[in-house]
PDBML (XML) file of the C-alpha atoms, coordinates in Angstrom:
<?xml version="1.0" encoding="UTF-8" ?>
<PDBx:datablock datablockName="MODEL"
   xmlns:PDBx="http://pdbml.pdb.org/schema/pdbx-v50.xsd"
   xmlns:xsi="http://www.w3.org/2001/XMLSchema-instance"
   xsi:schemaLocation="http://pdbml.pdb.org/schema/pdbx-v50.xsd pdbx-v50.xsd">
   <PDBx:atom_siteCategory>
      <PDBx:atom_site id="1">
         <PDBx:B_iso_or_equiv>0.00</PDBx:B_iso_or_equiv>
         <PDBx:Cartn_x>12.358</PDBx:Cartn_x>
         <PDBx:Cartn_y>5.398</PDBx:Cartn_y>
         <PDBx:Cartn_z>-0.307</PDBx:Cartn_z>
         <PDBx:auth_asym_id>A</PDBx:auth_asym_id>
         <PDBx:auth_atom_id>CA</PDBx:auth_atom_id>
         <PDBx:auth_comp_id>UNK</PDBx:auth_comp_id>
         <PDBx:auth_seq_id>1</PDBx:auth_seq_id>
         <PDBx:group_PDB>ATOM</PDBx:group_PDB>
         <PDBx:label_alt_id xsi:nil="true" />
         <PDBx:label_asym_id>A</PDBx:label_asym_id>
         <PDBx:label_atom_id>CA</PDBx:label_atom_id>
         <PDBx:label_comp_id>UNK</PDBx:label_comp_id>
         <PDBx:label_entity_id>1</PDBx:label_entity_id>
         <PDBx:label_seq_id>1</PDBx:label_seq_id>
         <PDBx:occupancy>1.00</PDBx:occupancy>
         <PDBx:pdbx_PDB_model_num>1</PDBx:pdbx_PDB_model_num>
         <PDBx:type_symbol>C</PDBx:type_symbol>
      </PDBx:atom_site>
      <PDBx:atom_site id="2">
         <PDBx:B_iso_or_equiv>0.00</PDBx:B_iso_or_equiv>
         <PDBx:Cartn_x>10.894</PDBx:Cartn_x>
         <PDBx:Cartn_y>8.933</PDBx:Cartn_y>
         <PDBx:Cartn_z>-0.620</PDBx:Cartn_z>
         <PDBx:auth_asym_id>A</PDBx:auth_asym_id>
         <PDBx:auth_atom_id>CA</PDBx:auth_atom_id>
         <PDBx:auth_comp_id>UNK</PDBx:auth_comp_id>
         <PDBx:auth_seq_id>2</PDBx:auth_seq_id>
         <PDBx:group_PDB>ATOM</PDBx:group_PDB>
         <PDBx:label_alt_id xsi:nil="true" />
         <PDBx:label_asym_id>A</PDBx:label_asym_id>
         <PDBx:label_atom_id>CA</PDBx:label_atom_id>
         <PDBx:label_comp_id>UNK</PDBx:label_comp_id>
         <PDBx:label_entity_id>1</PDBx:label_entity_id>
         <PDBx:label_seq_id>2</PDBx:label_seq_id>
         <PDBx:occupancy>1.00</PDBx:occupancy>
         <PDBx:pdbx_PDB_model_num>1</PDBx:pdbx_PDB_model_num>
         <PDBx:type_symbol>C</PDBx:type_symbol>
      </PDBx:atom_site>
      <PDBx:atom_site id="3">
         <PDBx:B_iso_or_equiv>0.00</PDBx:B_iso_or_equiv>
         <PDBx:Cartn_x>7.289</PDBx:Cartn_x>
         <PDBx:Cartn_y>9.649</PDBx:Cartn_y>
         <PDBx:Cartn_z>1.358</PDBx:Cartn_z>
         <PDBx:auth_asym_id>A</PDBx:auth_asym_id>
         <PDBx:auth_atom_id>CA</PDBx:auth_atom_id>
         <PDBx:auth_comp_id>UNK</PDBx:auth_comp_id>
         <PDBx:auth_seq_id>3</PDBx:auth_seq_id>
         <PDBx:group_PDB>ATOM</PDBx:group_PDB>
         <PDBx:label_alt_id xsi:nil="true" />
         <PDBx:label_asym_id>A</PDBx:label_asym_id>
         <PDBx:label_atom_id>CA</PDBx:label_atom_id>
         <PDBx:label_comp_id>UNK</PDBx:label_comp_id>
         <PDBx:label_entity_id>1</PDBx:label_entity_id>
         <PDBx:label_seq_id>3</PDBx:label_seq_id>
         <PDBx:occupancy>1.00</PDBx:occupancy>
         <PDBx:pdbx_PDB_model_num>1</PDBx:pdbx_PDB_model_num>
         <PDBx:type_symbol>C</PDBx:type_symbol>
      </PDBx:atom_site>
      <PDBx:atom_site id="4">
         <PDBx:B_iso_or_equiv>0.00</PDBx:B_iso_or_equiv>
         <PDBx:Cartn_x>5.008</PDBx:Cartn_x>
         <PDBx:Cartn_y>9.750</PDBx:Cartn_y>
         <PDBx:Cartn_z>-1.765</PDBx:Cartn_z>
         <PDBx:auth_asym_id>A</PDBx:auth_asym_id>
         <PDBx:auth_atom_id>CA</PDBx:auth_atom_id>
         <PDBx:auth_comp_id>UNK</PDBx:auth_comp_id>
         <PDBx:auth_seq_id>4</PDBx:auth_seq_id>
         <PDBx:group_PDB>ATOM</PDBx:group_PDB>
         <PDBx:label_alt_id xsi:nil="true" />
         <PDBx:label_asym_id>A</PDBx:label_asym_id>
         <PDBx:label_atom_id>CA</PDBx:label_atom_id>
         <PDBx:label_comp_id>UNK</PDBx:label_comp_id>
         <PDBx:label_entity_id>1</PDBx:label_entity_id>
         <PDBx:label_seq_id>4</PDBx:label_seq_id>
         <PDBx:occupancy>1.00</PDBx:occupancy>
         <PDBx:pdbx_PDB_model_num>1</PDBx:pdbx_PDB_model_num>
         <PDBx:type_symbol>C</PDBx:type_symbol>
      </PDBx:atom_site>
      <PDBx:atom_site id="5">
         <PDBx:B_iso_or_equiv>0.00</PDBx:B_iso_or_equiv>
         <PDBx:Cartn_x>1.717</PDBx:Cartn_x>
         <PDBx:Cartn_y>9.535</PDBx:Cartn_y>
         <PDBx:Cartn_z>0.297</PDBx:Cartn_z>
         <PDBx:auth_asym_id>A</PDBx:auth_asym_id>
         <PDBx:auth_atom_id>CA</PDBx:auth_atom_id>
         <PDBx:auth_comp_id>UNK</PDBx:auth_comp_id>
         <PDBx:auth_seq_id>5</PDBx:auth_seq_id>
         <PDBx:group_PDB>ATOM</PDBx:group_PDB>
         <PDBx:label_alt_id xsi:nil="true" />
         <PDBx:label_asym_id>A</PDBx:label_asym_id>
         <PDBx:label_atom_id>CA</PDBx:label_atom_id>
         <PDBx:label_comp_id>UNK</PDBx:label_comp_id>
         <PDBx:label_entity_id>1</PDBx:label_entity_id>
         <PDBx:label_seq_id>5</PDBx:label_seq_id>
         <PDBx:occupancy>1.00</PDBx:occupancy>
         <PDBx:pdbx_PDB_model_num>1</PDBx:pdbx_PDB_model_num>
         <PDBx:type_symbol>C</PDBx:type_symbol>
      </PDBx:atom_site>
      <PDBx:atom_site id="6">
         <PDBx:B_iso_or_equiv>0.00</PDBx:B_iso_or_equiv>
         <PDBx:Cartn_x>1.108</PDBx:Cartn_x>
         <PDBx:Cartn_y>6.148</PDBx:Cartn_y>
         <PDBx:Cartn_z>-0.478</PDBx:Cartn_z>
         <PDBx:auth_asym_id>A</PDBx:auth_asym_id>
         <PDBx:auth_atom_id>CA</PDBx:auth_atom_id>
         <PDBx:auth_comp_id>UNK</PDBx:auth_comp_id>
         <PDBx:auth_seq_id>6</PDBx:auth_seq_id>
         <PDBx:group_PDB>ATOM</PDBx:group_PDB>
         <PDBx:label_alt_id xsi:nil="true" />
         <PDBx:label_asym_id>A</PDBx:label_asym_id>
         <PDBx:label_atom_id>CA</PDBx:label_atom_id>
         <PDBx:label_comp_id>UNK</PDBx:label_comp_id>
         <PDBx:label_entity_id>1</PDBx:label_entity_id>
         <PDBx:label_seq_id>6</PDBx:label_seq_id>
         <PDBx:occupancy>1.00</PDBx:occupancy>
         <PDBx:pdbx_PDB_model_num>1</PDBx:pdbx_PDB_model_num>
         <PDBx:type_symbol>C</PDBx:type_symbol>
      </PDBx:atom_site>
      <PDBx:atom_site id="7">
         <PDBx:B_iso_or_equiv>0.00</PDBx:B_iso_or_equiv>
         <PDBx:Cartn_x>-0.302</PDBx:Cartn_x>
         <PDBx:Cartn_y>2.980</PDBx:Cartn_y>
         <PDBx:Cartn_z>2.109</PDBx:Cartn_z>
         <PDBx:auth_asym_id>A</PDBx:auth_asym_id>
         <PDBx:auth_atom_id>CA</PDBx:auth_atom_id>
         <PDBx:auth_comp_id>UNK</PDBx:auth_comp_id>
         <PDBx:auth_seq_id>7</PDBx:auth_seq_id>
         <PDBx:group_PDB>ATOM</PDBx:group_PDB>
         <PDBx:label_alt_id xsi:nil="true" />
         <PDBx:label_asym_id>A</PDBx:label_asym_id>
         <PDBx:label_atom_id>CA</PDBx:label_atom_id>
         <PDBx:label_comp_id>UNK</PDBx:label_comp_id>
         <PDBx:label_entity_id>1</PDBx:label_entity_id>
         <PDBx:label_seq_id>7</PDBx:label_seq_id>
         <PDBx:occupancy>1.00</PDBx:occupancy>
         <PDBx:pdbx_PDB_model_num>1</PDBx:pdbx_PDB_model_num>
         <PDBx:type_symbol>C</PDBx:type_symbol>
      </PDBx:atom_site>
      <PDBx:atom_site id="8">
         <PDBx:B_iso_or_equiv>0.00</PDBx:B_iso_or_equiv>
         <PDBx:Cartn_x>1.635</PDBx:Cartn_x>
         <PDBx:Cartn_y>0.688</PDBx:Cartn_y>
         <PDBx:Cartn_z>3.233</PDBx:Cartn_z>
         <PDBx:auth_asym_id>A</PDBx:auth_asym_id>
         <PDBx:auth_atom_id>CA</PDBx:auth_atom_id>
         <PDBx:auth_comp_id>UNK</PDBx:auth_comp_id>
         <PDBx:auth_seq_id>8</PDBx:auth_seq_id>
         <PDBx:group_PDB>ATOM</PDBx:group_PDB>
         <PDBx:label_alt_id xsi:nil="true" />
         <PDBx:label_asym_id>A</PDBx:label_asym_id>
         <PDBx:label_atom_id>CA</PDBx:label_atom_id>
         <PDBx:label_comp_id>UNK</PDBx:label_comp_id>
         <PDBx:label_entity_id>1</PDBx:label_entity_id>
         <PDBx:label_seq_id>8</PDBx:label_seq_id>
         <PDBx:occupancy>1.00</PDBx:occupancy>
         <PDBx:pdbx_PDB_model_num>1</PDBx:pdbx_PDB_model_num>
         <PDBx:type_symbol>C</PDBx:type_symbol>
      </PDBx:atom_site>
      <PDBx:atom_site id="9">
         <PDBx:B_iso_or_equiv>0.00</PDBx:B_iso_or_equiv>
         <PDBx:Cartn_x>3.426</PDBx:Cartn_x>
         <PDBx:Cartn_y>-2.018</PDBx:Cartn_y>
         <PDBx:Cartn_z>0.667</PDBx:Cartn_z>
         <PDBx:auth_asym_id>A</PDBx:auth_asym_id>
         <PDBx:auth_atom_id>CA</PDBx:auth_atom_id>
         <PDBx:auth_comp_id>UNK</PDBx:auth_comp_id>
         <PDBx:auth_seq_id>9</PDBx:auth_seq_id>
         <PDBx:group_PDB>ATOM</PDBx:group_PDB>
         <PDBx:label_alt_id xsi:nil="true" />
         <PDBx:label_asym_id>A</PDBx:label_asym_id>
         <PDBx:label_atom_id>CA</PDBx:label_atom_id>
         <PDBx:label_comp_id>UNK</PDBx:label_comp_id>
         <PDBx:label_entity_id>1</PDBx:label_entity_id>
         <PDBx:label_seq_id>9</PDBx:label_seq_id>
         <PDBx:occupancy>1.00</PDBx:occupancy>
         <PDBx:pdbx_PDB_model_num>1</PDBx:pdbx_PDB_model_num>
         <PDBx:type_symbol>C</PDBx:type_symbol>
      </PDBx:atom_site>
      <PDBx:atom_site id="10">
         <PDBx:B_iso_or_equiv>0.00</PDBx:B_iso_or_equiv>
         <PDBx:Cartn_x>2.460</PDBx:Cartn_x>
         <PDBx:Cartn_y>-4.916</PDBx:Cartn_y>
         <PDBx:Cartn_z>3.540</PDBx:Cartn_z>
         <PDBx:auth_asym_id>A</PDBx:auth_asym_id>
         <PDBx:auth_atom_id>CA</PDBx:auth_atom_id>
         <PDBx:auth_comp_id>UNK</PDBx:auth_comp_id>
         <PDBx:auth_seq_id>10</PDBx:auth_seq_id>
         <PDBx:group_PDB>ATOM</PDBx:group_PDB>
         <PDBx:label_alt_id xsi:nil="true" />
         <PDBx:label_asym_id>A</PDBx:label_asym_id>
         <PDBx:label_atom_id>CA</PDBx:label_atom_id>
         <PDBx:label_comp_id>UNK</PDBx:label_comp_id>
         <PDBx:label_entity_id>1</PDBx:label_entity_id>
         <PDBx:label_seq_id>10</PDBx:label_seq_id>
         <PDBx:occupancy>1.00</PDBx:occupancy>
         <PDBx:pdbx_PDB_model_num>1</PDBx:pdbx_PDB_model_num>
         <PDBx:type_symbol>C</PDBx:type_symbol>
      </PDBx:atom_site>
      <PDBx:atom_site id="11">
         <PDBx:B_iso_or_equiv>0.00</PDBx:B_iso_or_equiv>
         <PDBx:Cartn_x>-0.927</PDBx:Cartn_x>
         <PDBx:Cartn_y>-5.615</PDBx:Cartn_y>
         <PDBx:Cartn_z>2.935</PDBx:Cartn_z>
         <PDBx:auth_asym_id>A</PDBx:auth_asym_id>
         <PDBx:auth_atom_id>CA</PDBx:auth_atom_id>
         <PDBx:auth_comp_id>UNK</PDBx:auth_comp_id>
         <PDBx:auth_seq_id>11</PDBx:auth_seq_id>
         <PDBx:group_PDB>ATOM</PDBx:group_PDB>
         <PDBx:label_alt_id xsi:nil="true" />
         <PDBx:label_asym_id>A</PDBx:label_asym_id>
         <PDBx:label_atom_id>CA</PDBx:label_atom_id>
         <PDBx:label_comp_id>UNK</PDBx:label_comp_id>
         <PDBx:label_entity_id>1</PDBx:label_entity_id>
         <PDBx:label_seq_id>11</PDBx:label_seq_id>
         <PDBx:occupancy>1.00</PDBx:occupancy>
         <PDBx:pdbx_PDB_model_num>1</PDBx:pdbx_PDB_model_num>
         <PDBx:type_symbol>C</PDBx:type_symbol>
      </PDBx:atom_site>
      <PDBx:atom_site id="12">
         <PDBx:B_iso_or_equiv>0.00</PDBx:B_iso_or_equiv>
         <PDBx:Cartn_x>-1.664</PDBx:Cartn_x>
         <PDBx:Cartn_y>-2.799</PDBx:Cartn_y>
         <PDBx:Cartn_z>0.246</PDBx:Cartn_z>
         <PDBx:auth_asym_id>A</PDBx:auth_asym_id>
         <PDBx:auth_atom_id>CA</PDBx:auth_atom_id>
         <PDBx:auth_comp_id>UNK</PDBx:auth_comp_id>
         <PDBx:auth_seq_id>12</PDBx:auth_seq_id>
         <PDBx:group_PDB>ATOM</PDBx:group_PDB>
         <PDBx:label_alt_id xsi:nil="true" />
         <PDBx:label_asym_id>A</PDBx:label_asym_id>
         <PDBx:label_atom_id>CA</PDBx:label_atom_id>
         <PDBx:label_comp_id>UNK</PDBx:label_comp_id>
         <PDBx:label_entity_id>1</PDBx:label_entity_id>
         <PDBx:label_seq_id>12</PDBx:label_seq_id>
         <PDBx:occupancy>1.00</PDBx:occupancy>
         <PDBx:pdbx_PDB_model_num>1</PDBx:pdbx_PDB_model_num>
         <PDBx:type_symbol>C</PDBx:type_symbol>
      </PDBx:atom_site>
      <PDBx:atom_site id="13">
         <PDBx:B_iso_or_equiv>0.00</PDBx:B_iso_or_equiv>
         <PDBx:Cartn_x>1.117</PDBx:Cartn_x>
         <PDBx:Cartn_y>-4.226</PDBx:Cartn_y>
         <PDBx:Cartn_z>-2.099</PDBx:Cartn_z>
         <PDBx:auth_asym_id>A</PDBx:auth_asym_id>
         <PDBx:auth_atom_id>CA</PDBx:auth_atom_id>
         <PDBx:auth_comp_id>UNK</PDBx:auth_comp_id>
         <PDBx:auth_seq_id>13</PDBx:auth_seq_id>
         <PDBx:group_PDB>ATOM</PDBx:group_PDB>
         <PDBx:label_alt_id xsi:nil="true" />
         <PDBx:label_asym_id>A</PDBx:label_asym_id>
         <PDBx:label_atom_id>CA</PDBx:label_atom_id>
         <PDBx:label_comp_id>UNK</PDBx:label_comp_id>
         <PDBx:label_entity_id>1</PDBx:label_entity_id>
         <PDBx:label_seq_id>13</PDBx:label_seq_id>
         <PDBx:occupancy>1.00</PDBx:occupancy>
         <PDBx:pdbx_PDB_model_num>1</PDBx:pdbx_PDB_model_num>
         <PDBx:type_symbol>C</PDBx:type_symbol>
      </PDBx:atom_site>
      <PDBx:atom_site id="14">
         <PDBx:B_iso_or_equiv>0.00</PDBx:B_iso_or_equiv>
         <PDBx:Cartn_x>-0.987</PDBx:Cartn_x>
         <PDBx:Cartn_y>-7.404</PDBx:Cartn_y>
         <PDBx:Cartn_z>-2.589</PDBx:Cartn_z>
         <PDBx:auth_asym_id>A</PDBx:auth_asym_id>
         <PDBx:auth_atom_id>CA</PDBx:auth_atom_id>
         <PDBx:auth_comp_id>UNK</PDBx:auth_comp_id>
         <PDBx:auth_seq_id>14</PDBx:auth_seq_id>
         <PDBx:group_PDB>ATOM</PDBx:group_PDB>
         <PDBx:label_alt_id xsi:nil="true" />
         <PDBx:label_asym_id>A</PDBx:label_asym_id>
         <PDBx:label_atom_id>CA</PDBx:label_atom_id>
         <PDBx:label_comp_id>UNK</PDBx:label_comp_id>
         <PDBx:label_entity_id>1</PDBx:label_entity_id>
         <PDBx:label_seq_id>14</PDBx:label_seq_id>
         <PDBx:occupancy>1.00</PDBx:occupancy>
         <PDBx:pdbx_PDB_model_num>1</PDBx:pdbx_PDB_model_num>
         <PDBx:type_symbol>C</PDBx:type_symbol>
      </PDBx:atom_site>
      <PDBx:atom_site id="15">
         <PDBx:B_iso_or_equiv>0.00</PDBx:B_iso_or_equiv>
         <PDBx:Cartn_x>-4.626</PDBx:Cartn_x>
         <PDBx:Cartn_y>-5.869</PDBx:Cartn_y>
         <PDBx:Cartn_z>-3.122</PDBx:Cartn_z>
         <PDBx:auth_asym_id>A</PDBx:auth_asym_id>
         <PDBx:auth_atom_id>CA</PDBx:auth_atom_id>
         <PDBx:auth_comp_id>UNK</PDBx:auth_comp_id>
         <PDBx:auth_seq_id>15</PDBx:auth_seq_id>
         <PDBx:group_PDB>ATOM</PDBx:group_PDB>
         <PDBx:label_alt_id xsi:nil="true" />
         <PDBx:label_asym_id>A</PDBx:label_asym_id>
         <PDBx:label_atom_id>CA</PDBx:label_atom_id>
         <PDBx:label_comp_id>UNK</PDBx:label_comp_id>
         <PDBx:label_entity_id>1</PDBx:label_entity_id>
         <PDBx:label_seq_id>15</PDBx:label_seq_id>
         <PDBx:occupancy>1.00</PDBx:occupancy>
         <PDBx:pdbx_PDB_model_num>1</PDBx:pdbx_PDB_model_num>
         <PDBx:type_symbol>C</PDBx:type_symbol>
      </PDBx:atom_site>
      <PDBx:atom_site id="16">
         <PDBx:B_iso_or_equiv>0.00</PDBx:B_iso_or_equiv>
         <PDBx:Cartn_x>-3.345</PDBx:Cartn_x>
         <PDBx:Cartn_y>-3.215</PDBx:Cartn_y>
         <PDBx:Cartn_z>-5.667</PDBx:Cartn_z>
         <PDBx:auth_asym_id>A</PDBx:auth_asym_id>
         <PDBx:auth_atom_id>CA</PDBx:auth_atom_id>
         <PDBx:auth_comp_id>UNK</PDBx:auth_comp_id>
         <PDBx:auth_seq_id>16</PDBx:auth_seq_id>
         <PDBx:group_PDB>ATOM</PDBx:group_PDB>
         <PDBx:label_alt_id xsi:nil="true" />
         <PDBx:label_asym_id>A</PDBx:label_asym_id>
         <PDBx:label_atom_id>CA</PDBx:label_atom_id>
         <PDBx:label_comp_id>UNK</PDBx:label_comp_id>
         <PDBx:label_entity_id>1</PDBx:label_entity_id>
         <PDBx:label_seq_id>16</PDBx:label_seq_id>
         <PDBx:occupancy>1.00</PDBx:occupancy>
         <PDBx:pdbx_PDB_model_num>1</PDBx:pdbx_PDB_model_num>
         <PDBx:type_symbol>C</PDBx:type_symbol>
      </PDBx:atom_site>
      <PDBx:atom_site id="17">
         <PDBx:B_iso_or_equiv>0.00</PDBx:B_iso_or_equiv>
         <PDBx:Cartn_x>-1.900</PDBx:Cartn_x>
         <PDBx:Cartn_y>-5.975</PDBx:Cartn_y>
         <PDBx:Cartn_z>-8.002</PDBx:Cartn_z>
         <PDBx:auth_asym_id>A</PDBx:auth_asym_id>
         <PDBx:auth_atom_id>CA</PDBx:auth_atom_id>
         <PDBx:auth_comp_id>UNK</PDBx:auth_comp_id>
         <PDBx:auth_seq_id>17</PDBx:auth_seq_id>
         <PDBx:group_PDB>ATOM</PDBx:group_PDB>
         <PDBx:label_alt_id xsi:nil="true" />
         <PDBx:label_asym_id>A</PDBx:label_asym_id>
         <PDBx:label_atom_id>CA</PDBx:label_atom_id>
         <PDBx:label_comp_id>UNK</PDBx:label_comp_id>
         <PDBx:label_entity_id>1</PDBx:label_entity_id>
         <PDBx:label_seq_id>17</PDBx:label_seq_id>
         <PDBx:occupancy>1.00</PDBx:occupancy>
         <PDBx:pdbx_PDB_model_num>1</PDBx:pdbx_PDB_model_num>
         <PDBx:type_symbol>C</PDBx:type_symbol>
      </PDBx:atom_site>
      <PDBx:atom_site id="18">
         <PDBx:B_iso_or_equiv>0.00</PDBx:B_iso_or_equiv>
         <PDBx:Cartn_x>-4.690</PDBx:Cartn_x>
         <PDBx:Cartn_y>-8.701</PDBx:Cartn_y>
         <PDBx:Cartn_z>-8.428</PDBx:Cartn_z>
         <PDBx:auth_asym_id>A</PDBx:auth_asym_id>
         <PDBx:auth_atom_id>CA</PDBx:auth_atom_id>
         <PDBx:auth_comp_id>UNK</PDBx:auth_comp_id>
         <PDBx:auth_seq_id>18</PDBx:auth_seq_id>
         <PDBx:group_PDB>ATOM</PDBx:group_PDB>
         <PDBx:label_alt_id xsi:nil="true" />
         <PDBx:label_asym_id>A</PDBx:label_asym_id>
         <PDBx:label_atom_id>CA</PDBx:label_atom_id>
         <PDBx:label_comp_id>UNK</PDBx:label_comp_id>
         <PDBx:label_entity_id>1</PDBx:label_entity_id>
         <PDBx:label_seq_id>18</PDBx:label_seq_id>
         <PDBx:occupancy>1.00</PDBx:occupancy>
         <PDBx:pdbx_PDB_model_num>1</PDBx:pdbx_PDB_model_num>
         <PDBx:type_symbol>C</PDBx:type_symbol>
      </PDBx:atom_site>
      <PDBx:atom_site id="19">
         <PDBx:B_iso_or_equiv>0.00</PDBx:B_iso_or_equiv>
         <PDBx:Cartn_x>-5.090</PDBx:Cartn_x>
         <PDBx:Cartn_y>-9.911</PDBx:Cartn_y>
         <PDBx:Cartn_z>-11.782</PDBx:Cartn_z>
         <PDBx:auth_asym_id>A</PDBx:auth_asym_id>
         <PDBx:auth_atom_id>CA</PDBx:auth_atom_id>
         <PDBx:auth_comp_id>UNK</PDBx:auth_comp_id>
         <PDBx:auth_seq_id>19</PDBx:auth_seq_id>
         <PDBx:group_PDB>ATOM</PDBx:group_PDB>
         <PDBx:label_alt_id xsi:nil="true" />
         <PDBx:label_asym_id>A</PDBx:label_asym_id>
         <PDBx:label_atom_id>CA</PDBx:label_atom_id>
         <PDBx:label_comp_id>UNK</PDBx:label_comp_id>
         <PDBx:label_entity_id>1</PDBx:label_entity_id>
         <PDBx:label_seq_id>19</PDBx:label_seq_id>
         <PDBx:occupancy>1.00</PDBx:occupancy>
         <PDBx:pdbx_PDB_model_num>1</PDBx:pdbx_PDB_model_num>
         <PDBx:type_symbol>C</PDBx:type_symbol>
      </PDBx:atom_site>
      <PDBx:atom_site id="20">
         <PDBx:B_iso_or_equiv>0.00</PDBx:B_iso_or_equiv>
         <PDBx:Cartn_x>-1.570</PDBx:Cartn_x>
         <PDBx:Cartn_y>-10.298</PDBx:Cartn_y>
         <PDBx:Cartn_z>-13.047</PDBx:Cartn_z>
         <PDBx:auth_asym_id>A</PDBx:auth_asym_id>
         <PDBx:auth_atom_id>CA</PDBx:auth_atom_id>
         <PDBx:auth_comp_id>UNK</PDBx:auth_comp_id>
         <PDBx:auth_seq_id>20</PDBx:auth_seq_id>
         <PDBx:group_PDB>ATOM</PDBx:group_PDB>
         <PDBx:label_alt_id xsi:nil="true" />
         <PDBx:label_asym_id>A</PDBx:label_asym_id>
         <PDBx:label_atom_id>CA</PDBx:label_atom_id>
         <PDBx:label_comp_id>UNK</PDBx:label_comp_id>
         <PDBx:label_entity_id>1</PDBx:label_entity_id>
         <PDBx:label_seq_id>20</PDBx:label_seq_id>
         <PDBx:occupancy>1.00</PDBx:occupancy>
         <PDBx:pdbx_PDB_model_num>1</PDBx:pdbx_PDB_model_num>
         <PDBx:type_symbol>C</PDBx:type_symbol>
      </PDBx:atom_site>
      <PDBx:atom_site id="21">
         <PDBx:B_iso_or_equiv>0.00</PDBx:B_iso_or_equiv>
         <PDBx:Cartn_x>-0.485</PDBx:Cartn_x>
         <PDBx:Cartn_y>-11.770</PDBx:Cartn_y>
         <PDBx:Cartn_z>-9.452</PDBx:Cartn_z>
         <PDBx:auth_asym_id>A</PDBx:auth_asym_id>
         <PDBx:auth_atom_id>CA</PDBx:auth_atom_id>
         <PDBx:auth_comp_id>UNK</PDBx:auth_comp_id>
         <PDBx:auth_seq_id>21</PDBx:auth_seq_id>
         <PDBx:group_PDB>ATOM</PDBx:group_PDB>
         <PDBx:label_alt_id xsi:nil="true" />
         <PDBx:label_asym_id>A</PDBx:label_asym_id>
         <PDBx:label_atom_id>CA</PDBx:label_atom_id>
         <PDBx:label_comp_id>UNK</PDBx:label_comp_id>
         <PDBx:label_entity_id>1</PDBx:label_entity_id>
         <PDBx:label_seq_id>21</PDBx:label_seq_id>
         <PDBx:occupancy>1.00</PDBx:occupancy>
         <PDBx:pdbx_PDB_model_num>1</PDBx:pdbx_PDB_model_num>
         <PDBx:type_symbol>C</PDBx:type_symbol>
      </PDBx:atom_site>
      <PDBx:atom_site id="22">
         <PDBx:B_iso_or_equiv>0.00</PDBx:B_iso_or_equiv>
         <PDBx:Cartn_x>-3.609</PDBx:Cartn_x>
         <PDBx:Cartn_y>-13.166</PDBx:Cartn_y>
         <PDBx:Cartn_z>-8.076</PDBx:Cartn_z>
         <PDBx:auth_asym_id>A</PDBx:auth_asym_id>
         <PDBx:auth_atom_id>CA</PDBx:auth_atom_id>
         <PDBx:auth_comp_id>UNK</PDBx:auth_comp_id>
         <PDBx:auth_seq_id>22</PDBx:auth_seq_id>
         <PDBx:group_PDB>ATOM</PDBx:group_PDB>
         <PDBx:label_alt_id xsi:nil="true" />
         <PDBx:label_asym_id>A</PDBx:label_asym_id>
         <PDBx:label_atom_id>CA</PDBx:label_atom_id>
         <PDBx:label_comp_id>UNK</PDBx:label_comp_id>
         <PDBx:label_entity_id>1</PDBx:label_entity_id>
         <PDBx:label_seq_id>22</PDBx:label_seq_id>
         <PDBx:occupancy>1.00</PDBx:occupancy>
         <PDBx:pdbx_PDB_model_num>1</PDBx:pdbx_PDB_model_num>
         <PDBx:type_symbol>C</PDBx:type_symbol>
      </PDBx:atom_site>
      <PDBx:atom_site id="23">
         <PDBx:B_iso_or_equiv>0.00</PDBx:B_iso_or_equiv>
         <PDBx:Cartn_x>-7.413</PDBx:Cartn_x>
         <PDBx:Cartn_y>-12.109</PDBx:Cartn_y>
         <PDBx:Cartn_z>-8.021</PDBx:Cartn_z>
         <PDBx:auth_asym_id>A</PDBx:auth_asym_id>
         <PDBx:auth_atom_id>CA</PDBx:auth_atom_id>
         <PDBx:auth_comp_id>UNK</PDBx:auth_comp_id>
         <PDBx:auth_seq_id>23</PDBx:auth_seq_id>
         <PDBx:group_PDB>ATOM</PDBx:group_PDB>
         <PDBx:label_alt_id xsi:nil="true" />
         <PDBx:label_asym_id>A</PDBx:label_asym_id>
         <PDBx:label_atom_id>CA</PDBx:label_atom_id>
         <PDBx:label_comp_id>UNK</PDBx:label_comp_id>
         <PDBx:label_entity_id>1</PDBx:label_entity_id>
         <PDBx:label_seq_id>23</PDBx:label_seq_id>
         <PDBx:occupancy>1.00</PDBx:occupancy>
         <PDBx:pdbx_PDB_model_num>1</PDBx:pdbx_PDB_model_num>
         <PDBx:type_symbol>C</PDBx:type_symbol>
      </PDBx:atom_site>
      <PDBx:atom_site id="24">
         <PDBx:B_iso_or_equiv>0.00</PDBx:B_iso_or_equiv>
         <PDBx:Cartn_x>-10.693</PDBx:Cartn_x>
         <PDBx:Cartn_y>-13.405</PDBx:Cartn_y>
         <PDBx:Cartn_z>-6.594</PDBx:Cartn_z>
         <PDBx:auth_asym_id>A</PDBx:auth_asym_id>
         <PDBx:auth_atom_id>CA</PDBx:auth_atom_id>
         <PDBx:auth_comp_id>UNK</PDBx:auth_comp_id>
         <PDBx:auth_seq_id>24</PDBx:auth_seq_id>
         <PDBx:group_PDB>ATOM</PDBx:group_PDB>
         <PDBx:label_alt_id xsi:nil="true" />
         <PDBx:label_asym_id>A</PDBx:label_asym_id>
         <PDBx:label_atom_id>CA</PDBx:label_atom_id>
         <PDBx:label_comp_id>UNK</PDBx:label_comp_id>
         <PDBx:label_entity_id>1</PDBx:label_entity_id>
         <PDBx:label_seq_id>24</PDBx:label_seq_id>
         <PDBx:occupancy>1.00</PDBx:occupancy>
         <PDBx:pdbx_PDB_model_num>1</PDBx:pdbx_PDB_model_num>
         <PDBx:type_symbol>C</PDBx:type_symbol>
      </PDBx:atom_site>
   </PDBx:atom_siteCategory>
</PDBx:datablock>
């Protein structure tokens, strides 16, 4: 919940975690 300076989890959530999840 705390402002840690990171993007937003919606879309940023799902193009940090590729291979283990998904990945071109």
């Amino acid at each position: 919940s705390a402002d840690l300076g990171a993007p937003l989890i919606f879309p940023f959530l799902f193009i940090t975690v590729a291979c283990g999840a998904i990945s071109g």
